[in-house]
C-alpha atoms as a PDB file:
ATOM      1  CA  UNK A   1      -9.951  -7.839   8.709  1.00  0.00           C
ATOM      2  CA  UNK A   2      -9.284 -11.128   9.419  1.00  0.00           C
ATOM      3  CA  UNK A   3      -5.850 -12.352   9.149  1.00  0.00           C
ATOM      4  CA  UNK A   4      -5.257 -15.428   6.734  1.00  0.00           C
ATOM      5  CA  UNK A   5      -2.025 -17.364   6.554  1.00  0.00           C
ATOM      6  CA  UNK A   6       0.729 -16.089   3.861  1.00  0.00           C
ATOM      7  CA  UNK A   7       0.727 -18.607   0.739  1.00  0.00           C
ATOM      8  CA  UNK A   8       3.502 -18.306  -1.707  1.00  0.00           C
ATOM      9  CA  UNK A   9       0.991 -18.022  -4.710  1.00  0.00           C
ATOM     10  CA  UNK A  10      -0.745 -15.008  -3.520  1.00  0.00           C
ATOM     11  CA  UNK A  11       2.149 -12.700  -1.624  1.00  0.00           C
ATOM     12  CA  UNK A  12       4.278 -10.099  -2.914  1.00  0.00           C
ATOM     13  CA  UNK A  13       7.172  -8.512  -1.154  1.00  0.00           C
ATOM     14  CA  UNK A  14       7.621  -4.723  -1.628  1.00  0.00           C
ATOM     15  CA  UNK A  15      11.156  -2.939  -0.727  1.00  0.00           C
ATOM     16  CA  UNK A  16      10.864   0.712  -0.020  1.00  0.00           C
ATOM     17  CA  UNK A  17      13.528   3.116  -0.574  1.00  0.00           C
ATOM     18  CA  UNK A  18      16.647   1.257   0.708  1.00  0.00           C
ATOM     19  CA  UNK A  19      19.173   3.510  -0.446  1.00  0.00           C
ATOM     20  CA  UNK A  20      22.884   4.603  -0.475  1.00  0.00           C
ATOM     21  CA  UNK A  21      22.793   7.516   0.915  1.00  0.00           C
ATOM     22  CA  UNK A  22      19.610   7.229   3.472  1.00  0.00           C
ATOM     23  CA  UNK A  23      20.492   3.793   5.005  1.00  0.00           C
ATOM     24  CA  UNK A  24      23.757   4.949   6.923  1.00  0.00           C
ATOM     25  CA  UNK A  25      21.101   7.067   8.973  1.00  0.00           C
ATOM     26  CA  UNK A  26      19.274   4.453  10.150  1.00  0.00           C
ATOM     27  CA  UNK A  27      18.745   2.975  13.742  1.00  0.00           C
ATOM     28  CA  UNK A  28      18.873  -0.683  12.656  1.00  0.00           C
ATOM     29  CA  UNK A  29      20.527  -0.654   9.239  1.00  0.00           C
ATOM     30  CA  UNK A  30      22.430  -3.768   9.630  1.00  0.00           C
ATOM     31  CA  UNK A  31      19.915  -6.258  10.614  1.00  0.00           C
ATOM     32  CA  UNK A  32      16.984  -4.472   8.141  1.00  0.00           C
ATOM     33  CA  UNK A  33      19.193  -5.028   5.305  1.00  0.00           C
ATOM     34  CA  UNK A  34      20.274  -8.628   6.380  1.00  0.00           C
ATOM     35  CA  UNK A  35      15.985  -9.646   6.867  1.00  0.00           C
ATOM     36  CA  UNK A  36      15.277  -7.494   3.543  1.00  0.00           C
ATOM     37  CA  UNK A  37      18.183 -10.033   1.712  1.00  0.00           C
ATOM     38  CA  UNK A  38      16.305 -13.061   3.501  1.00  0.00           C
ATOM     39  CA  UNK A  39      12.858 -11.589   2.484  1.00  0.00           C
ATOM     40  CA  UNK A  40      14.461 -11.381  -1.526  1.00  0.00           C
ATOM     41  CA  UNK A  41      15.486 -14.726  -1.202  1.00  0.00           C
ATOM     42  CA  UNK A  42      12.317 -15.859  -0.125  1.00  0.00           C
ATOM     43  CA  UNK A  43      11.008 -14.051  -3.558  1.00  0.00           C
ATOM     44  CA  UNK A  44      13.302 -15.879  -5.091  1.00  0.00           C
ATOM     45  CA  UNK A  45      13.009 -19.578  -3.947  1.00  0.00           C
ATOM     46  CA  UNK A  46       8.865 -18.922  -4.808  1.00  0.00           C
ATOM     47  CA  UNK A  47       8.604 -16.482  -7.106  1.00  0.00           C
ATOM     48  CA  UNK A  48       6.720 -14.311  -5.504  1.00  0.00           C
ATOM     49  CA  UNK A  49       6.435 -10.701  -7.246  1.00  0.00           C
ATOM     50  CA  UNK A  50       9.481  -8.539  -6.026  1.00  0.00           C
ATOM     51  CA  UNK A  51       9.013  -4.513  -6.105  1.00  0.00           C
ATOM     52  CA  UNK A  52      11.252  -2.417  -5.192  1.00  0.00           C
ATOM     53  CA  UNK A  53      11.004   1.574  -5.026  1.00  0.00           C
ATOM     54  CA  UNK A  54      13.812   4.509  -5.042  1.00  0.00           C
ATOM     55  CA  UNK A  55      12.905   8.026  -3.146  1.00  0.00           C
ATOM     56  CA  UNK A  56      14.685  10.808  -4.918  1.00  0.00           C
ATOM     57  CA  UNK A  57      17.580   8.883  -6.329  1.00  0.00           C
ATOM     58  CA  UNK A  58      19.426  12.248  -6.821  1.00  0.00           C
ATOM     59  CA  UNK A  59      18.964  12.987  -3.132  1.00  0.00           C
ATOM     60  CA  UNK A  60      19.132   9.391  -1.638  1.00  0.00           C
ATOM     61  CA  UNK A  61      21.330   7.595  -3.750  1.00  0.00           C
ATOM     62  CA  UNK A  62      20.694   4.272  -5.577  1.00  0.00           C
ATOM     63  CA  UNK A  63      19.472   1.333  -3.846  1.00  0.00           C
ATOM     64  CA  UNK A  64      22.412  -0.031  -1.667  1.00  0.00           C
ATOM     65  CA  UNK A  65      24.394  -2.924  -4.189  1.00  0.00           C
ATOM     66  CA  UNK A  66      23.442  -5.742  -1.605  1.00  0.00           C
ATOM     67  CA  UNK A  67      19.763  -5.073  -2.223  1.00  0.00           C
ATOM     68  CA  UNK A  68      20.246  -5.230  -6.059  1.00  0.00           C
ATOM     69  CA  UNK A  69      22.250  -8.816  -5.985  1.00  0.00           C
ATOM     70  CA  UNK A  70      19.541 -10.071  -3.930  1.00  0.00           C
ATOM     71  CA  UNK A  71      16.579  -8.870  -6.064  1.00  0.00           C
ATOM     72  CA  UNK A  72      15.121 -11.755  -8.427  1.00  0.00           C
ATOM     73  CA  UNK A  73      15.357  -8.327 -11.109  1.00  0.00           C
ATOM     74  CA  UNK A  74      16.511  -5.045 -10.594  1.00  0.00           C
ATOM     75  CA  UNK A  75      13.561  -2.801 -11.768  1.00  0.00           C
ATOM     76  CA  UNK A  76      13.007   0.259  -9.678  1.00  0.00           C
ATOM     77  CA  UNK A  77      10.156   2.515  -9.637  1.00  0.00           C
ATOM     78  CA  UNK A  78      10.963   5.881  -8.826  1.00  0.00           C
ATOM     79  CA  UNK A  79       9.062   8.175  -6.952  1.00  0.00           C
ATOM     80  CA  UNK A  80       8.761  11.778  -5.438  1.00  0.00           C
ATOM     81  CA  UNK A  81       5.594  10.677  -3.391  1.00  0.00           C
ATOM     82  CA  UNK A  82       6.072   9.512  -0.141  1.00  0.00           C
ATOM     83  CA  UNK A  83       3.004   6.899  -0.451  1.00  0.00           C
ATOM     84  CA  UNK A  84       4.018   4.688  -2.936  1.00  0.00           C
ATOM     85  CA  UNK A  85       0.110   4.114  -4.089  1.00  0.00           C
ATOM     86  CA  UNK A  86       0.257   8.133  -5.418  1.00  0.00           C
ATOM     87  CA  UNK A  87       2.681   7.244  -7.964  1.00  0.00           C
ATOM     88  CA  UNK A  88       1.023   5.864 -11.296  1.00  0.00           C
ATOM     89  CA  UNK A  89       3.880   3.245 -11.977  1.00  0.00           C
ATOM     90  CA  UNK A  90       3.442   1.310  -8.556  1.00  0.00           C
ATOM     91  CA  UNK A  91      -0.073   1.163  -9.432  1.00  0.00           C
ATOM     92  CA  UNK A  92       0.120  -0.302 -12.519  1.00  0.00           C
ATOM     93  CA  UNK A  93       2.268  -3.101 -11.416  1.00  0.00           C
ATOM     94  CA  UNK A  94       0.366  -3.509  -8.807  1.00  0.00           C
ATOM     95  CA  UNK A  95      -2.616  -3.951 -11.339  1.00  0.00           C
ATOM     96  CA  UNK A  96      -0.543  -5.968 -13.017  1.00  0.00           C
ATOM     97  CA  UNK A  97       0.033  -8.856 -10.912  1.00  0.00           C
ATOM     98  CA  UNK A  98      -2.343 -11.411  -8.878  1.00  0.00           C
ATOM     99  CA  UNK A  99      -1.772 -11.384  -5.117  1.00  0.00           C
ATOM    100  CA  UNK A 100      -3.867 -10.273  -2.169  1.00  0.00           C
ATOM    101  CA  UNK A 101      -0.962 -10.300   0.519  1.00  0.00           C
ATOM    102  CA  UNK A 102       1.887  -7.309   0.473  1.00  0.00           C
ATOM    103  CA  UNK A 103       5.160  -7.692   3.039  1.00  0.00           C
ATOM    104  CA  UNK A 104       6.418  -4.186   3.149  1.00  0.00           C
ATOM    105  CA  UNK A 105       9.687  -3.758   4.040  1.00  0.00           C
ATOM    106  CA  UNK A 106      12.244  -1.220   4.175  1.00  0.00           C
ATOM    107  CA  UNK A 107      12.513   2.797   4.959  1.00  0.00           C
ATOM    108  CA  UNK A 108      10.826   4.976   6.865  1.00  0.00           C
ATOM    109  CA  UNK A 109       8.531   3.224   8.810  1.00  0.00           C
ATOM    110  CA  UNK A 110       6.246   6.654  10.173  1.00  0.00           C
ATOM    111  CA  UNK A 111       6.830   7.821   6.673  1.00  0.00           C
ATOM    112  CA  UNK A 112       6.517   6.158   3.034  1.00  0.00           C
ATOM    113  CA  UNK A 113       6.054   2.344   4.560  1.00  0.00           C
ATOM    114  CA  UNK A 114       3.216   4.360   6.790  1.00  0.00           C
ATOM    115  CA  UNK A 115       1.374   5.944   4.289  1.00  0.00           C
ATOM    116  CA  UNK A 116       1.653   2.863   1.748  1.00  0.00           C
ATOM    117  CA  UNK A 117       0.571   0.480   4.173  1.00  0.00           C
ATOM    118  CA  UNK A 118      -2.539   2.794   4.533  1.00  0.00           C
ATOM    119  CA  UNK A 119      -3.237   3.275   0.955  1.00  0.00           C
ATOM    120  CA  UNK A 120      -2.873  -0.592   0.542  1.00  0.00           C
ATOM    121  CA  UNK A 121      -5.211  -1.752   3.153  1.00  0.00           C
ATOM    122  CA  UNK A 122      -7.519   0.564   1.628  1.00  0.00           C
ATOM    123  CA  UNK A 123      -6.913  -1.019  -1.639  1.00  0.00           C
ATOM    124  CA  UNK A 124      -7.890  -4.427   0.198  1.00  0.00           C
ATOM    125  CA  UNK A 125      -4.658  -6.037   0.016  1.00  0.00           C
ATOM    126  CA  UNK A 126      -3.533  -7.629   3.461  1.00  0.00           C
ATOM    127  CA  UNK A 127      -0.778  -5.602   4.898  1.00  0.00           C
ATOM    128  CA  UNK A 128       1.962  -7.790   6.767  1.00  0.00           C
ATOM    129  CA  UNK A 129       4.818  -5.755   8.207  1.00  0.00           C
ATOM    130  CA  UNK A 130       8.125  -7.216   9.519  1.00  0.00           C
ATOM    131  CA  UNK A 131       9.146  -4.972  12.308  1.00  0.00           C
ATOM    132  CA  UNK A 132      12.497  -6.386  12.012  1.00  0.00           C
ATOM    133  CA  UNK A 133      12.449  -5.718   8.243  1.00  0.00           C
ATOM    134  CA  UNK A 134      11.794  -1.640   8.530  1.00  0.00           C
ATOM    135  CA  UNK A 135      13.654   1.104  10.163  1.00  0.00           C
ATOM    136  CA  UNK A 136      13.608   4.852  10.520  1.00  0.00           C
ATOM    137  CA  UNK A 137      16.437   7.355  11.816  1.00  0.00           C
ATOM    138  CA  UNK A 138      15.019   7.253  15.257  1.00  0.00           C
ATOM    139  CA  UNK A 139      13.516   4.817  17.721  1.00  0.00           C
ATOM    140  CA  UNK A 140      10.729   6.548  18.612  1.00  0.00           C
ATOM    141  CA  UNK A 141       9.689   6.909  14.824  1.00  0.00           C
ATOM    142  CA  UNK A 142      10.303   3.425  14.239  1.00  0.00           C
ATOM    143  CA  UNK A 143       7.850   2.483  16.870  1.00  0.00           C
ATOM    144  CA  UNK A 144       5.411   5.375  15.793  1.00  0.00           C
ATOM    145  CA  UNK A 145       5.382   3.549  12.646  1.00  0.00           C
ATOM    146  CA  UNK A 146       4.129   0.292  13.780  1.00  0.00           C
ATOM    147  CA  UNK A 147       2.002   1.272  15.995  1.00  0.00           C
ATOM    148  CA  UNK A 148      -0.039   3.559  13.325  1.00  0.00           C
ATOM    149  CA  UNK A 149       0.082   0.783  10.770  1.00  0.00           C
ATOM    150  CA  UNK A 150      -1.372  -1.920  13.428  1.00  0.00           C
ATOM    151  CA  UNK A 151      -4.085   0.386  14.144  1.00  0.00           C
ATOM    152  CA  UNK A 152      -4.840   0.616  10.415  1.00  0.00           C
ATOM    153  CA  UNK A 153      -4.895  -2.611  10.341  1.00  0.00           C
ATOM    154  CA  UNK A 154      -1.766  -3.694   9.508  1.00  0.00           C
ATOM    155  CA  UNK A 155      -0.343  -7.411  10.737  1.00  0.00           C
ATOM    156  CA  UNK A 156       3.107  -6.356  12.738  1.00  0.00           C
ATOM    157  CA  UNK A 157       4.969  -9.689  12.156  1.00  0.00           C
ATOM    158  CA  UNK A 158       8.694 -10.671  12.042  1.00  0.00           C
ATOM    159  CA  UNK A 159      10.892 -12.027   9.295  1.00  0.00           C
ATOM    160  CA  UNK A 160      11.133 -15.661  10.280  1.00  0.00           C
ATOM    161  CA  UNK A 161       7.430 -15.591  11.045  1.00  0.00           C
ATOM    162  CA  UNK A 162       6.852 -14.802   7.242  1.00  0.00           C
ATOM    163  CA  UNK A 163       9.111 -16.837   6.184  1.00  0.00           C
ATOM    164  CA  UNK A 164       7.999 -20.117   7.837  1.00  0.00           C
ATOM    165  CA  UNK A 165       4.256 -19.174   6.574  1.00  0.00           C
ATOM    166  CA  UNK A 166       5.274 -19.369   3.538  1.00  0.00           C
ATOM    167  CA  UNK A 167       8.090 -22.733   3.596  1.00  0.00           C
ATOM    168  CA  UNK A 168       4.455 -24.447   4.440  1.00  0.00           C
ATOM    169  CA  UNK A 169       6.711 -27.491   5.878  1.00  0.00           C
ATOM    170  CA  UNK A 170      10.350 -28.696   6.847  1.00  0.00           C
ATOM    171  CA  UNK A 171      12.546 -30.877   4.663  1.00  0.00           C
ATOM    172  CA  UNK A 172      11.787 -29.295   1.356  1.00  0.00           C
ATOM    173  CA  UNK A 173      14.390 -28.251  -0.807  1.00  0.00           C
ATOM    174  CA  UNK A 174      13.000 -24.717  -0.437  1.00  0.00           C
ATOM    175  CA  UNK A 175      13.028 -24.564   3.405  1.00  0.00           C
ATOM    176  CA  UNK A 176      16.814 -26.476   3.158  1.00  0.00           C
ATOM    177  CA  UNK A 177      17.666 -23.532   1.088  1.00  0.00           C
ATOM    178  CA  UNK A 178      15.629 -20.872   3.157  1.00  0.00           C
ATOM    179  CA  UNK A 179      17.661 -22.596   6.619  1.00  0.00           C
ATOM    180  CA  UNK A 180      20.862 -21.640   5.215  1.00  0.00           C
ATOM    181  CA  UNK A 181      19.858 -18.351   5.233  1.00  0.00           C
ATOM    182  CA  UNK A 182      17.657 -17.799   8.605  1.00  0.00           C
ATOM    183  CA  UNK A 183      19.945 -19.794  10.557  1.00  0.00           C
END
């Protein structure tokens, strides 16, 4: 696949399973969280189609508060299903929104961002990962993760480098808004 620039009207940023009681596990928790809240905002400032998901909420907890306040809405999809394609509510919004580009972002990268990544590059959506925006218990697994999803042809990216794809251009009242937040 060829790898085309992000554009605001055609991306969609998907938060996976970033939850109470499953973060405080995490290898990189603080600085995931902090590029998830910049990715939101991003969302936000374009309007680009937010959708978040909640693993087991009765196991993991809810989605941590931060998260919420951040969201454009709070509408989770809950699942049992690792891969987020399996479960018939993702797919419908998928369905029911125009965009060819998905940022995945959140929890575990070798397990439910893995397997959705896959499903959604076989779906023919454009995959773009920021490593800085996922995180798994270990290090090894975390770099597992990235490494399976760039050989299924995932783009491994970073938060500021989807961020400026999208801004387009400095001195905008969007990028202005966007610096506060990066910098």
């Amino acid at each position: 696949m060829i790898m085309k620039l992000l554009d605001s009207g055609n991306t969609a940023v998907l938060v996976v399973d970033v939850q109470e009681k499953l973060m405080p596990v995490m290898g990189r928790k603080e600085r995931v969280i902090n590029n998830i809240i910049a990715l939101l905002q991003l969302a936000k400032t374009f309007s680009l189609p937010a959708i978040l998901t909640e693993h087991h909420i009765r196991w993991l907890g809810p989605t941590l508060p931060k998260i919420v306040e951040a969201l454009p809405a709070y509408e989770p999809i809950t699942k049992m299903h690792f891969n987020c394609c399996d479960v018939d509510a993702f797919i419908e919004r998928l369905d029911s929104e125009s965009f060819e580009n998905v940022i995945i972002t959140g929890v575990e990268s070798h397990i439910c961002i893995f397997q959705t990544c896959v499903s959604l590059i076989e779906k023919g959506y454009q995959v773009h990962v920021p490593q800085d925006a996922i995180d798994a218990r270990t290090d090894e697994n975390w770099k597992v993760g990235l490494d399976l999803m760039k050989r299924a042809g995932a783009f491994v990216t970073s938060t500021e480098t989807v961020i400026y794809q999208i801004l387009k251009k400095a001195g905008t009242k969007e990028f202005k808004k966007m610096l506060k937040i990066i910098k």
